[in-house]
Protein backbone atom coordinates (compact mmCIF):
# COMPACT_ATOMS: atom_id res chain seq x y z
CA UNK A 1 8.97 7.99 -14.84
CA UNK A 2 5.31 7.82 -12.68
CA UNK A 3 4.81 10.85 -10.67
CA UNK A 4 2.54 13.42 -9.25
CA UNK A 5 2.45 16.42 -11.66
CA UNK A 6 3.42 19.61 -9.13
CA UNK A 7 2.84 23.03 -10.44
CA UNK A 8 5.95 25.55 -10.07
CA UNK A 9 6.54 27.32 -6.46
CA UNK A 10 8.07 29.90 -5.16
CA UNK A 11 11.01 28.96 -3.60
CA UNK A 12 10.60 30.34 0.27
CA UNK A 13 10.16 28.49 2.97
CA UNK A 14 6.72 28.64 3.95
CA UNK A 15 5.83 30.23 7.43
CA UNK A 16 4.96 27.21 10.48
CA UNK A 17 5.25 27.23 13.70
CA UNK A 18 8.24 25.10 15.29
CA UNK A 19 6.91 24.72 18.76
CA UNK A 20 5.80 22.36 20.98
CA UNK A 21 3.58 19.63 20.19
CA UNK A 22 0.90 22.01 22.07
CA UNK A 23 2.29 24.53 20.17
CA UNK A 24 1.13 23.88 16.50
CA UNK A 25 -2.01 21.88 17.14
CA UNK A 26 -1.58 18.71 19.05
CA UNK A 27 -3.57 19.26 22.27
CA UNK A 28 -6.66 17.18 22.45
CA UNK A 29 -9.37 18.36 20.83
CA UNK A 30 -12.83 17.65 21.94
CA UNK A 31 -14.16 14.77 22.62
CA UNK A 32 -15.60 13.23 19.31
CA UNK A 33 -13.97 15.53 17.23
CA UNK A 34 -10.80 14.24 16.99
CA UNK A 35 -8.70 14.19 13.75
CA UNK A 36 -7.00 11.17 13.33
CA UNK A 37 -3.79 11.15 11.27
CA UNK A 38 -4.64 9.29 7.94
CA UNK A 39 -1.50 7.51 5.82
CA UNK A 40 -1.45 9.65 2.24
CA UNK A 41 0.79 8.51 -0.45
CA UNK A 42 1.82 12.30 -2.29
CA UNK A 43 4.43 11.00 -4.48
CA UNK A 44 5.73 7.61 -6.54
CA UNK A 45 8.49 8.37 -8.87
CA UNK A 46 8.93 4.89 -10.58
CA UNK A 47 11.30 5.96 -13.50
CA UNK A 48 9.30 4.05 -15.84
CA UNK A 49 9.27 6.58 -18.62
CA UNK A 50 11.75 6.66 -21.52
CA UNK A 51 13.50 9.95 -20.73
CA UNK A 52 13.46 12.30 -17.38
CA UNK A 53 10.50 14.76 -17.58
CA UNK A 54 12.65 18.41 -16.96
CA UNK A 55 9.81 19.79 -15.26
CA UNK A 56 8.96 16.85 -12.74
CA UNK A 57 12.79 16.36 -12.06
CA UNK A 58 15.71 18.22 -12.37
CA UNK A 59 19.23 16.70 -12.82
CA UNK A 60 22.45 17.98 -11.68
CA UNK A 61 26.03 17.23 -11.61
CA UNK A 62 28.89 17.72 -9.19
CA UNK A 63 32.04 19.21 -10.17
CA UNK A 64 33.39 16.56 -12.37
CA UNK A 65 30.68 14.25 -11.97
CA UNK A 66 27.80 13.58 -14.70
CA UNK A 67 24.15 13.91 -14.26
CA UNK A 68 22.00 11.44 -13.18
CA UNK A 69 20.48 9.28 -15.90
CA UNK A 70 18.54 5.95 -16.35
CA UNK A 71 19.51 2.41 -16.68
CA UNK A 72 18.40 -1.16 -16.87
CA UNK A 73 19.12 -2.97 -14.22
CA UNK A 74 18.64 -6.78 -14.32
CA UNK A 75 16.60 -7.28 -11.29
CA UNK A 76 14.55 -4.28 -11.17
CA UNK A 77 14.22 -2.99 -14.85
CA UNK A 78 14.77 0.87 -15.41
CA UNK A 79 15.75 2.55 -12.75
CA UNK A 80 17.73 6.32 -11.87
CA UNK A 81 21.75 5.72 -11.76
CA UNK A 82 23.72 8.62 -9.79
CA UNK A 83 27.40 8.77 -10.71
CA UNK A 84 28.75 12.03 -9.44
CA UNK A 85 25.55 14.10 -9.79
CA UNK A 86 22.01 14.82 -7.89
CA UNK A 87 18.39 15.12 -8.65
CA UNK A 88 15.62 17.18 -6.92
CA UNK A 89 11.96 17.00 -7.11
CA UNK A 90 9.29 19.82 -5.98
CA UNK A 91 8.35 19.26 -2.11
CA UNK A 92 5.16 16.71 -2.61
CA UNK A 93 4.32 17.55 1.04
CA UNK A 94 3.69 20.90 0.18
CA UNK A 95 0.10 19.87 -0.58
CA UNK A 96 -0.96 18.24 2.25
CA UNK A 97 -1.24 18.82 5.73
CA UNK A 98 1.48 16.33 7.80
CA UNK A 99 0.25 14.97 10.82
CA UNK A 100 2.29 12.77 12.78
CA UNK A 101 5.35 12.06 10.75
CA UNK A 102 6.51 11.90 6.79
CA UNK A 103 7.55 8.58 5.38
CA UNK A 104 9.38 7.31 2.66
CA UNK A 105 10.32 4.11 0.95
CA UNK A 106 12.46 3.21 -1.93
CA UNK A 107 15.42 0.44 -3.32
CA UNK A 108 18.81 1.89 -3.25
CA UNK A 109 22.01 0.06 -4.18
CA UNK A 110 25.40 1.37 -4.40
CA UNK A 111 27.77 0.40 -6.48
CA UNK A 112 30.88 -1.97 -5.29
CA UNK A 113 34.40 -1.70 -7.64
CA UNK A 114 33.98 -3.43 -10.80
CA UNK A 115 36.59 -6.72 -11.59
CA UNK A 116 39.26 -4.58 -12.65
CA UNK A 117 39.33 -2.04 -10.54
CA UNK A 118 40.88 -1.76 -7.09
CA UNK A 119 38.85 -3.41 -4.66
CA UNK A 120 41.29 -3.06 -1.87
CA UNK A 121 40.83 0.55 -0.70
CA UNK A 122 36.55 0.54 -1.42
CA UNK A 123 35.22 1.90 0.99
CA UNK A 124 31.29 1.77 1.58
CA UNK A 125 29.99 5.09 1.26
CA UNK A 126 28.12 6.04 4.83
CA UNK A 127 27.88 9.68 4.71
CA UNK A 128 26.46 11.30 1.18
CA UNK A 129 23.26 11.73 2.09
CA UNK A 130 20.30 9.52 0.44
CA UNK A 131 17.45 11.97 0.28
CA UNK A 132 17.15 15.42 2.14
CA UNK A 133 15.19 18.24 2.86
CA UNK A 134 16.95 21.53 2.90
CA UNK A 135 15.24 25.78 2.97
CA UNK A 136 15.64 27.67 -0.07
CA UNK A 137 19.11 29.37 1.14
CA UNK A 138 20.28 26.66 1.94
CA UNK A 139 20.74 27.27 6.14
CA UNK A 140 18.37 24.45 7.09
CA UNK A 141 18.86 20.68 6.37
CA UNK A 142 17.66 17.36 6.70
CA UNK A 143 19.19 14.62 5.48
CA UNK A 144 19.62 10.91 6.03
CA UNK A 145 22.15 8.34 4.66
CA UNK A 146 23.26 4.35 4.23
CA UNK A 147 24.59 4.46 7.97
CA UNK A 148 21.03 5.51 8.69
CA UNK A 149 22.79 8.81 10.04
CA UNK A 150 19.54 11.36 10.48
CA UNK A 151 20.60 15.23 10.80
CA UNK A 152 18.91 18.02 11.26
CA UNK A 153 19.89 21.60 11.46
CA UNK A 154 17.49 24.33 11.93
CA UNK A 155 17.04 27.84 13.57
CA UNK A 156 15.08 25.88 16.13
CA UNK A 157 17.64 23.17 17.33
CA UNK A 158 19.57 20.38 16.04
CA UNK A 159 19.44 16.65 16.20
CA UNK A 160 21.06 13.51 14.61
CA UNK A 161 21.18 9.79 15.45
CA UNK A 162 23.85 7.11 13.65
CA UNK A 163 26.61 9.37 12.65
CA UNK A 164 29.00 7.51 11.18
CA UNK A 165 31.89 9.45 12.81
CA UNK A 166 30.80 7.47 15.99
CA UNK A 167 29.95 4.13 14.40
CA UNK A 168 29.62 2.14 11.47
CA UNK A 169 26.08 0.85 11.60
CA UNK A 170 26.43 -1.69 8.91
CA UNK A 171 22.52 -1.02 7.90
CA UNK A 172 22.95 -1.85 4.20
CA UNK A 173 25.42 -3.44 2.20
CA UNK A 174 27.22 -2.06 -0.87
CA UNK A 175 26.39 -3.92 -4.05
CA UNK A 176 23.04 -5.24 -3.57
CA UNK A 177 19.46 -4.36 -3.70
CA UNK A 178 18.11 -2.87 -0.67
CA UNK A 179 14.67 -1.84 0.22
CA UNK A 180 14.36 1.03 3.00
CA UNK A 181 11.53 2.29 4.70
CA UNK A 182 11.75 5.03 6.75
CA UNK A 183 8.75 7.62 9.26
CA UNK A 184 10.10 10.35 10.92
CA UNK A 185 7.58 10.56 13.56
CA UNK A 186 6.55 13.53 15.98
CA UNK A 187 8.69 10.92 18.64
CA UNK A 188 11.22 9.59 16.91
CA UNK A 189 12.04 7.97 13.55
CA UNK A 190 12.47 4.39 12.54
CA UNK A 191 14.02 2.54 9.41
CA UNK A 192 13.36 -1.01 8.26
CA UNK A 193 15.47 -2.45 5.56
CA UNK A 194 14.16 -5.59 3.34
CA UNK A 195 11.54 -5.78 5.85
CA UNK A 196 13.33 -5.85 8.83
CA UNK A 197 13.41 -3.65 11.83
CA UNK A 198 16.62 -1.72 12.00
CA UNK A 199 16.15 1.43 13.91
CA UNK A 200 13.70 2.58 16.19
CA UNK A 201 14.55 5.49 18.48
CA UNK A 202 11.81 7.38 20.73
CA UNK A 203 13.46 10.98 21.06
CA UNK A 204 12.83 12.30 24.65
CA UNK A 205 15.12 15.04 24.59
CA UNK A 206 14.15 16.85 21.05
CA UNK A 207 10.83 17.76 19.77
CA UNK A 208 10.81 15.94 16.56
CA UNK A 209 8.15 17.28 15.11
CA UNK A 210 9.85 20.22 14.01
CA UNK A 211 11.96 17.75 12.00
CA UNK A 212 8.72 16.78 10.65
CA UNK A 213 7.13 20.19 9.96
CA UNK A 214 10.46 21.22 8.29
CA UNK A 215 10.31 18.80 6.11
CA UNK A 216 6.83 19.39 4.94
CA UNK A 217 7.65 22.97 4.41
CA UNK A 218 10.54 23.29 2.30
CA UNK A 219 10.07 24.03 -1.45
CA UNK A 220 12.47 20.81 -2.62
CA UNK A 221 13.30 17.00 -1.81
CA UNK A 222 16.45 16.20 -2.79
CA UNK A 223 18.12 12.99 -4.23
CA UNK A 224 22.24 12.48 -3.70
CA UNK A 225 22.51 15.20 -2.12
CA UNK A 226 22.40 17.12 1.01
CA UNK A 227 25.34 16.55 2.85
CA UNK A 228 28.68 17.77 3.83
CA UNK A 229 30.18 15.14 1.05
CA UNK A 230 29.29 13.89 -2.30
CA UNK A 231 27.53 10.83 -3.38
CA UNK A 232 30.12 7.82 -4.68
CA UNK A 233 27.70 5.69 -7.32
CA UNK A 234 24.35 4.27 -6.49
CA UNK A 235 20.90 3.86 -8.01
CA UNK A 236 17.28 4.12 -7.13
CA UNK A 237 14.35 3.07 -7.98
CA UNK A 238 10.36 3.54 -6.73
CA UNK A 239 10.74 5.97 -4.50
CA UNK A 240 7.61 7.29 -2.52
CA UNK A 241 6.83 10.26 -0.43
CA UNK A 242 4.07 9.76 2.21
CA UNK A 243 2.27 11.87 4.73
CA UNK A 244 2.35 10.59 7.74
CA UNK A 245 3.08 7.44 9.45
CA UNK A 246 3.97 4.33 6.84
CA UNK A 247 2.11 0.78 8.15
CA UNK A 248 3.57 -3.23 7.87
CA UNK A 249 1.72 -2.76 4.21
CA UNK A 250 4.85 0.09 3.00
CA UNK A 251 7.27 -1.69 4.85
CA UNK A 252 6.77 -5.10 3.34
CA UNK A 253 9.40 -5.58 0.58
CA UNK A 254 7.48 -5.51 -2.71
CA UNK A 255 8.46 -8.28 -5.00
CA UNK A 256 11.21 -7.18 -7.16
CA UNK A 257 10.44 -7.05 -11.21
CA UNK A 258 7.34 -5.41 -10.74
CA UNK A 259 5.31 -8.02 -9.31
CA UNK A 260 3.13 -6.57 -6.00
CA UNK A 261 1.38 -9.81 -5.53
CA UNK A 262 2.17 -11.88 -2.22
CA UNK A 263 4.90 -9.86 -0.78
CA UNK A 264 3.32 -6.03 -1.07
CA UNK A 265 0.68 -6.58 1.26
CA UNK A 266 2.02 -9.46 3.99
CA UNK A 267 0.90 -8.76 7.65
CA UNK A 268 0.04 -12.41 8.62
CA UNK A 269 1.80 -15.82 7.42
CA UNK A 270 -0.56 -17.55 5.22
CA UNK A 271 -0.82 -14.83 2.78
CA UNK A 272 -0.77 -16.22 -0.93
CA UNK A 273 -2.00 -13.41 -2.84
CA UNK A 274 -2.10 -9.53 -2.49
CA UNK A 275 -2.63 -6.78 -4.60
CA UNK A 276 -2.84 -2.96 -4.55
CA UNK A 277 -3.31 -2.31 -8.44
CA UNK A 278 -0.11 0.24 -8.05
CA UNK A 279 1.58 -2.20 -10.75
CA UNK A 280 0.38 -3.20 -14.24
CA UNK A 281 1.51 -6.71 -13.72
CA UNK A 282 0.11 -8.04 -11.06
CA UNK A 283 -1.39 -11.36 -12.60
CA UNK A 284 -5.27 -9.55 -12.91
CA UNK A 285 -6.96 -9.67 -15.61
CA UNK A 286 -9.92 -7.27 -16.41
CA UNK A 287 -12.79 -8.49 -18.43
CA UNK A 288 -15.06 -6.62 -20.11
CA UNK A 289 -15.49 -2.79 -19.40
CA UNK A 290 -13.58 -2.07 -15.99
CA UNK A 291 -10.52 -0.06 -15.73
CA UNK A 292 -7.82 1.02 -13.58
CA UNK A 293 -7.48 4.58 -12.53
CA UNK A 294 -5.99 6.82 -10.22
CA UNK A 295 -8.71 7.58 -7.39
CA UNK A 296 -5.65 9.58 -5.30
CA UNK A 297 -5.42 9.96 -1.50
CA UNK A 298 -4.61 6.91 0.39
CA UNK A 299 -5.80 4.11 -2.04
CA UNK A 300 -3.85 5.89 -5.68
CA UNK A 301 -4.66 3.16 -8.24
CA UNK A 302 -7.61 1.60 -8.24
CA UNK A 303 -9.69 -0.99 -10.10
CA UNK A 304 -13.00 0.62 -11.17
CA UNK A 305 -16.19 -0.74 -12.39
CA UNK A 306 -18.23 0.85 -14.81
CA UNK A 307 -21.72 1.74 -13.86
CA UNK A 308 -24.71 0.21 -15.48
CA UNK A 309 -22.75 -1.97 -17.95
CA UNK A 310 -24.86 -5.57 -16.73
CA UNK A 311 -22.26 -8.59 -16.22
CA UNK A 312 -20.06 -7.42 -18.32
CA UNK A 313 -17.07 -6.18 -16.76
CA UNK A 314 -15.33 -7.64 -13.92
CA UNK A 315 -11.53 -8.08 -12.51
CA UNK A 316 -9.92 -11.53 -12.88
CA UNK A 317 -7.31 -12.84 -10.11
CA UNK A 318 -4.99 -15.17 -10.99
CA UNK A 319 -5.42 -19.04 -11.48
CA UNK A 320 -5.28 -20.96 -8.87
CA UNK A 321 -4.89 -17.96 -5.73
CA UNK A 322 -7.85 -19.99 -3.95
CA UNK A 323 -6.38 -23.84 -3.76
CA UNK A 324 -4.38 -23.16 -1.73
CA UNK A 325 -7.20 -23.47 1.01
CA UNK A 326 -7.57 -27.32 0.17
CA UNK A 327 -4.98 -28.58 2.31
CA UNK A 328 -5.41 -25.71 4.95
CA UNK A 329 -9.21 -26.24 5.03
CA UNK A 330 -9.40 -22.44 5.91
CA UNK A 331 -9.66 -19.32 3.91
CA UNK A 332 -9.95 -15.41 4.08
CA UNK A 333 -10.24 -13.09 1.40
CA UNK A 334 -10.30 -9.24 1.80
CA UNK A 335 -11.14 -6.45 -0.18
CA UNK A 336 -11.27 -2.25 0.00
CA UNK A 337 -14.72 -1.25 -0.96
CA UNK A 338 -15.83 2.29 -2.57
CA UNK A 339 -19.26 3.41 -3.66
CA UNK A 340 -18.51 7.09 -4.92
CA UNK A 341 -19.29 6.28 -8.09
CA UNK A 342 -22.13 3.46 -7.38
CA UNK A 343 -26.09 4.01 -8.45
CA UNK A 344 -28.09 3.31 -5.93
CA UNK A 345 -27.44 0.26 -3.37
CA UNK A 346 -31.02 -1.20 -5.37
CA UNK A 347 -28.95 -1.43 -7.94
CA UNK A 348 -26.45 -3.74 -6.37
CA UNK A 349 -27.42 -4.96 -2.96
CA UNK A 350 -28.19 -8.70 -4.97
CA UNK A 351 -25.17 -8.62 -6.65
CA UNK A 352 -21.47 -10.35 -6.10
CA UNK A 353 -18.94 -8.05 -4.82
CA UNK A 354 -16.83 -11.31 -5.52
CA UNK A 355 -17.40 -14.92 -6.66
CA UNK A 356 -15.21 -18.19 -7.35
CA UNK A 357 -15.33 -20.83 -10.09
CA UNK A 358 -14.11 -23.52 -11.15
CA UNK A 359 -13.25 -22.63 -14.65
CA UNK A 360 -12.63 -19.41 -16.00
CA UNK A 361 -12.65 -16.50 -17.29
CA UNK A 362 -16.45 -16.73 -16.23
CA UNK A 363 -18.66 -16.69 -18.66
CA UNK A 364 -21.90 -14.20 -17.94
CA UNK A 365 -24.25 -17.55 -16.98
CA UNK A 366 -21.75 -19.19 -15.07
CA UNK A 367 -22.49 -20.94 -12.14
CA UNK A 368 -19.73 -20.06 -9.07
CA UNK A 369 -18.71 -21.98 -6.45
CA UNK A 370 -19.22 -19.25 -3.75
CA UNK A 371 -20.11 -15.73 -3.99
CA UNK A 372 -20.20 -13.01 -1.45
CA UNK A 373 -22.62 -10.46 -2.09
CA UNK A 374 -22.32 -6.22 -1.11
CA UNK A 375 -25.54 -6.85 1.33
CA UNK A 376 -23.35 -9.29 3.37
CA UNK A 377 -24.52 -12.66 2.32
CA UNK A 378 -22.58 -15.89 1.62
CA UNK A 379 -23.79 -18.47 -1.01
CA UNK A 380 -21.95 -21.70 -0.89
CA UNK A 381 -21.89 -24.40 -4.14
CA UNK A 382 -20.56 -27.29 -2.74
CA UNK A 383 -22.69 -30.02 -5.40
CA UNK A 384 -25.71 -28.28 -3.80
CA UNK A 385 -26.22 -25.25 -2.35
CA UNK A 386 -25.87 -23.53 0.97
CA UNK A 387 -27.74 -20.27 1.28
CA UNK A 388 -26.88 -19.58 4.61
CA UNK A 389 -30.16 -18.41 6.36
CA UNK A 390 -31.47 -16.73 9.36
CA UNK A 391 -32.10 -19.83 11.02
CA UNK A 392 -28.24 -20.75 10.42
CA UNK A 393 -27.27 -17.41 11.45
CA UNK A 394 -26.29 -17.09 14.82
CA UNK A 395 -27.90 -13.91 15.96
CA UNK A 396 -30.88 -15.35 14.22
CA UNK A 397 -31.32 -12.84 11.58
CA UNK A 398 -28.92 -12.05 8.41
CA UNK A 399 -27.42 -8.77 10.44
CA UNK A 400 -26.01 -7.65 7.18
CA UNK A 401 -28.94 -8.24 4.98
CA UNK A 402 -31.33 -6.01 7.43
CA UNK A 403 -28.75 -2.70 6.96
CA UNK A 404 -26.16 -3.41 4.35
CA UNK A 405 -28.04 0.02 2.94
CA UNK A 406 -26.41 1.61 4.85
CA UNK A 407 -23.13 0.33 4.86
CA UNK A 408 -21.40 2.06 1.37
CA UNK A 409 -23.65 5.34 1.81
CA UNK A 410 -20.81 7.61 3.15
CA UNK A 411 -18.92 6.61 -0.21
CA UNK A 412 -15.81 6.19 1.57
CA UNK A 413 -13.78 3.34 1.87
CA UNK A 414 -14.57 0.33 3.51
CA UNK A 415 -13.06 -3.43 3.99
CA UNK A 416 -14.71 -6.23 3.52
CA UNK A 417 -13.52 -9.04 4.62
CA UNK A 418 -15.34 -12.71 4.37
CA UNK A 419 -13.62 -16.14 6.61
CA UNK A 420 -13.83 -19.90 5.60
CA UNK A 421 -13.38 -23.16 7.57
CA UNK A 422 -15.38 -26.26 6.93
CA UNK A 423 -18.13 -25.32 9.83
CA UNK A 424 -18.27 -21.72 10.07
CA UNK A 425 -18.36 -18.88 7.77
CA UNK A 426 -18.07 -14.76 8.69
CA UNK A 427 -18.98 -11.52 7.01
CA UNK A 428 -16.99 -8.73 8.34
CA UNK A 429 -17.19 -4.92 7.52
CA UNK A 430 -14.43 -2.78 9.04
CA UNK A 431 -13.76 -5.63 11.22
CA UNK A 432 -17.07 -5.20 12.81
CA UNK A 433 -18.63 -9.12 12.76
CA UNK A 434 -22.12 -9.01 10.65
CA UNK A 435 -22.86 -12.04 9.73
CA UNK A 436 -21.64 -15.77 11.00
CA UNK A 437 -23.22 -18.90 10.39
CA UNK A 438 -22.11 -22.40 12.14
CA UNK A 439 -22.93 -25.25 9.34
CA UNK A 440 -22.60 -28.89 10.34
CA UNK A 441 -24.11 -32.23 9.00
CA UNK A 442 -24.81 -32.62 5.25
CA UNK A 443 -26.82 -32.03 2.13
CA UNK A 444 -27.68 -28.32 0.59
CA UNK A 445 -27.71 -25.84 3.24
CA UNK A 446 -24.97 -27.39 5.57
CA UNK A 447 -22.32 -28.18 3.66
CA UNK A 448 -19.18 -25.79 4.34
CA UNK A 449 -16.54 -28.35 3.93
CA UNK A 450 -16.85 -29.23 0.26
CA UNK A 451 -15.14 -26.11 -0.92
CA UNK A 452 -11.92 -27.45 0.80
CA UNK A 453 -12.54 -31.02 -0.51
CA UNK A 454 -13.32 -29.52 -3.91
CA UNK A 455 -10.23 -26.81 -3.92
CA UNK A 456 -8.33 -28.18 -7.01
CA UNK A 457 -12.12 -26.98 -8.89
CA UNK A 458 -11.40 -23.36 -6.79
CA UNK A 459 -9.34 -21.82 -10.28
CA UNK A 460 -10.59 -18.41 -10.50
CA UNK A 461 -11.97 -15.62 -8.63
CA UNK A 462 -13.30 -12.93 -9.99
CA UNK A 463 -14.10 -9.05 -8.41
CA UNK A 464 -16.79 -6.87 -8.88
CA UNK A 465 -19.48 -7.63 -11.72
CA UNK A 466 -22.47 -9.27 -12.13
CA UNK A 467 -21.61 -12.59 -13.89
CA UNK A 468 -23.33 -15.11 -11.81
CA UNK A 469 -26.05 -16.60 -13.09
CA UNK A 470 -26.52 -14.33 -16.00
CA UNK A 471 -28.53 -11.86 -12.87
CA UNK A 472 -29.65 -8.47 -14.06
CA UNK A 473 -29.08 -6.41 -11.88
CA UNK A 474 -26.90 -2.99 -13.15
CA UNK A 475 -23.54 -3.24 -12.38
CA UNK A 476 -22.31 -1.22 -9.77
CA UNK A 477 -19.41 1.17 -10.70
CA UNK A 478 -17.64 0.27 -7.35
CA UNK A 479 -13.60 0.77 -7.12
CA UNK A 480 -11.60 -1.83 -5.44
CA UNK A 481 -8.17 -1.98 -4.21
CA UNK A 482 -6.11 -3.85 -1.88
CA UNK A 483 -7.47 -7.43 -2.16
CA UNK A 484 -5.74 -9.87 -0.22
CA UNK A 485 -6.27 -13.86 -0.08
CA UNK A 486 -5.09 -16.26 3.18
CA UNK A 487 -5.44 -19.71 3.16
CA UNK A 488 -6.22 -19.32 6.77
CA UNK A 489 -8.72 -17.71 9.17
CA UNK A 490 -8.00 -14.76 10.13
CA UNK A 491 -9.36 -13.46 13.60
CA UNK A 492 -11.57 -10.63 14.22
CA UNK A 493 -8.71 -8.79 15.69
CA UNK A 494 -6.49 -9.14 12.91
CA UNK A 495 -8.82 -7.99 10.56
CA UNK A 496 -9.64 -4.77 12.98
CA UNK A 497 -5.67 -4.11 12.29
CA UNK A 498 -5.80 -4.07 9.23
CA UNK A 499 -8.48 -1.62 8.67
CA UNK A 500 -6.64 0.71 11.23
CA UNK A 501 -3.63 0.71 9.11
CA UNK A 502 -5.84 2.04 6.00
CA UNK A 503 -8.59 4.12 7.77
């Protein structure tokens, strides 16, 4: 099992205030000062590991039940079975200050009567509870279950939504794979299940963010258990605890056995590759010297260059990610930038933060068919090549050439994002428009439209590095993470969307 490692606590429930939105620190603050709430993943319990860890999670069983233990299932691989028992984990949020709402998202599926048993009198099981949140004597709760029944019970008020004593929601069926997402907001909550929207209820008449608060205060979450009735049998698998409001990234359905690629990252049709590094096999290939690592906060596992180590370590996407474009004649690739551990932009202002080529892996002279470069500008190999210039530019000047310096200084996170048709080309960072040239005629230094002609040759792309043209320039350390590939255009404004669901 994957998880956060979470030192011991003391089991009390920790002292916030239950107020008003005003109340605990929502009024507007100044202008230009504003903190605004930023999406945190705290917690990814994967079940990956051969046995339980005791000290991440502890098992438990109910009278006459068994303990929780893990299986292989077919479809998913190893994943936490619950037959009469419960598990509990040490609060993640506990570490981090919740904003606006806590989110989760995991696959559930509950077991259906096997062929000789008694199918007759099944009945779906709509009220153990899921996951929950409860105070260390046990006088608060929150919990939520398959009907997508919400309760909560506190010294402050009470609230729930979907009890099954009222109606049968029908929000998941018994005996198959389901994957839920669910934000309890400051307003509200809402649930999608396999990527679709199921529930979404603004609460007018209860301040919900005490819901929220108590659930980032409690010492425990639990698993199976919370409820006024046990769990029947059901499993679980990759379940993870966020701070804060979940985006169309966490509530895409990942692709099940482990694959993140394509369906982990889908916000517009057209999508035919995506990939946030959280798996091991998601069809990349690192060459050389890079690695993957844990950076933490929003962006968790990362792919990381290692500084100074010249064209010799770079991250391989899969074959063929980029022909796609040849029948589209359009393409958009995007990628999550860090410089904390860069040398200085000198050392990588010439270099590719990603290039394309027709066979692969690249070798550290080979010549790619396009390569974007950290300073913003596009080179084009199309049997001749366009090195779109000022005079193609159309502001006149390379934009991102003049101040790309200063673009990775704050060694935070940034998206860059670079959009293909056969006339016109764009350099985006943080959805802010840098460069764009308009190409038309023929012959080197107009010629767009041969990538598109030429996209069976468009095999591999490769990330980070410095393996074009055998250049010497140091390579730069950077860490990359959630790449994404679109064999269409994507506009300005969907671009500015996605950064706002990251930043």
């Amino acid at each position: 099992m994957k998880t956060r490692k979470w030192p011991a606590i003391c089991l009390a429930i920790l002292t916030m205030c239950m107020g008003s939105c005003q109340d605990w620190g929502q009024m507007d603050p100044i202008p230009g000062n504003q903190v605004l709430p930023k999406l945190e993943l705290v917690a990814n319990l994967t079940f990956d590991d051969e046995e339980l860890n005791p000290e991440e999670i502890q098992t438990f069983a109910y009278p006459d039940g068994d303990i929780p233990i893990l299986v292989t299932d077919e479809a998913l691989g190893q994943v936490l079975e619950l037959s009469g028992g419960y598990a509990r984990i040490f609060n993640p949020l506990n570490k981090v200050k919740v904003q606006d709402g806590v989110s989760l998202t995991f696959w559930m599926k509950q077991a259906v009567p096997e062929e000789d048993e008694d199918a007759s009198a099944f009945e779906q099981d709509v009220t153990g509870a899921i996951f929950s949140f409860e105070n260390a004597n046990s006088t608060q709760r929150m919990f939520f279950t398959a009907n997508g029944w919400l309760n909560y019970e506190g010294v402050d008020g009470s609230y729930e939504d979907n009890n099954p004593a009222d109606a049968k929601t029908g929000l998941m069926s018994a005996g198959e794979w389901h994957y839920v997402a669910i934000s309890v907001k400051n307003n509200g909550y809402f649930v999608y299940v396999d990527g679709l929207k199921k529930i979404e209820k603004t609460v007018s008449d209860f301040d919900c963010s005490k819901i929220v608060q108590f659930m980032a205060s409690v010492p425990y979450l639990y698993i199976g258990y919370g409820s006024n009735t046990e769990n029947q049998k059901w499993q679980l698998d990759d379940l993870s605890v966020y701070r804060n409001t979940i985006t169309s990234t966490e509530i895409a359905v990942p692709k099940k056995g482990g694959d993140s690629s394509v369906e982990g990252g889908e916000l517009y049709p057209g999508q035919v590759f995506f990939s946030d590094f959280e798996r091991e096999n998601d069809g990349t290939t690192i060459y050389g010297k890079g690695n993957f690592t844990d950076f933490g906060g929003n962006f968790g596992r990362v792919f990381q260059n290692v500084s100074g180590a010249q064209r010799s370590n770079y991250l391989i996407l899969p074959e063929d990610v980029l022909s796609h474009s040849a029948e589209t004649k359009e393409l958009s690739i995007g990628v999550w930038v860090n410089a904390a551990n860069a040398g200085a932009s000198s050392d990588y202002m010439w270099a590719p933060l990603f290039s394309a080529y027709a066979s692969g892996p690249a070798t550290d002279n080979g010549t790619p068919m396009f390569v974007c470069q950290y300073r913003g500008i596009l080179q084009v190999n199309c049997n001749g090549w366009c090195d779109f210039t000022d005079a193609q530019n159309t502001a006149g000047a390379n934009v991102a050439y003049h101040d790309a310096t200063d673009w990775l200084a704050d060694k935070d996170w940034h998206l860059y994002t670079a959009v293909f048709t056969e006339t016109n080309a764009k350099v985006y960072f943080d959805g802010v428009l840098k460069n764009e040239w308009n190409v038309s005629g023929s012959g080197d230094g107009n010629v767009i439209a041969g990538l598109f002609s030429n996209g069976s040759d468009l095999k591999y792309i490769c990330l980070g590095g410095n393996q074009a043209w055998n250049w010497g320039d140091n390579d730069p350390g950077f860490a990359f993470d959630h790449i994404s590939i679109y064999n269409v255009a994507l506009t300005q404004e969907q671009i500015k969307v996605l950064v706002n669901r990251k930043k």
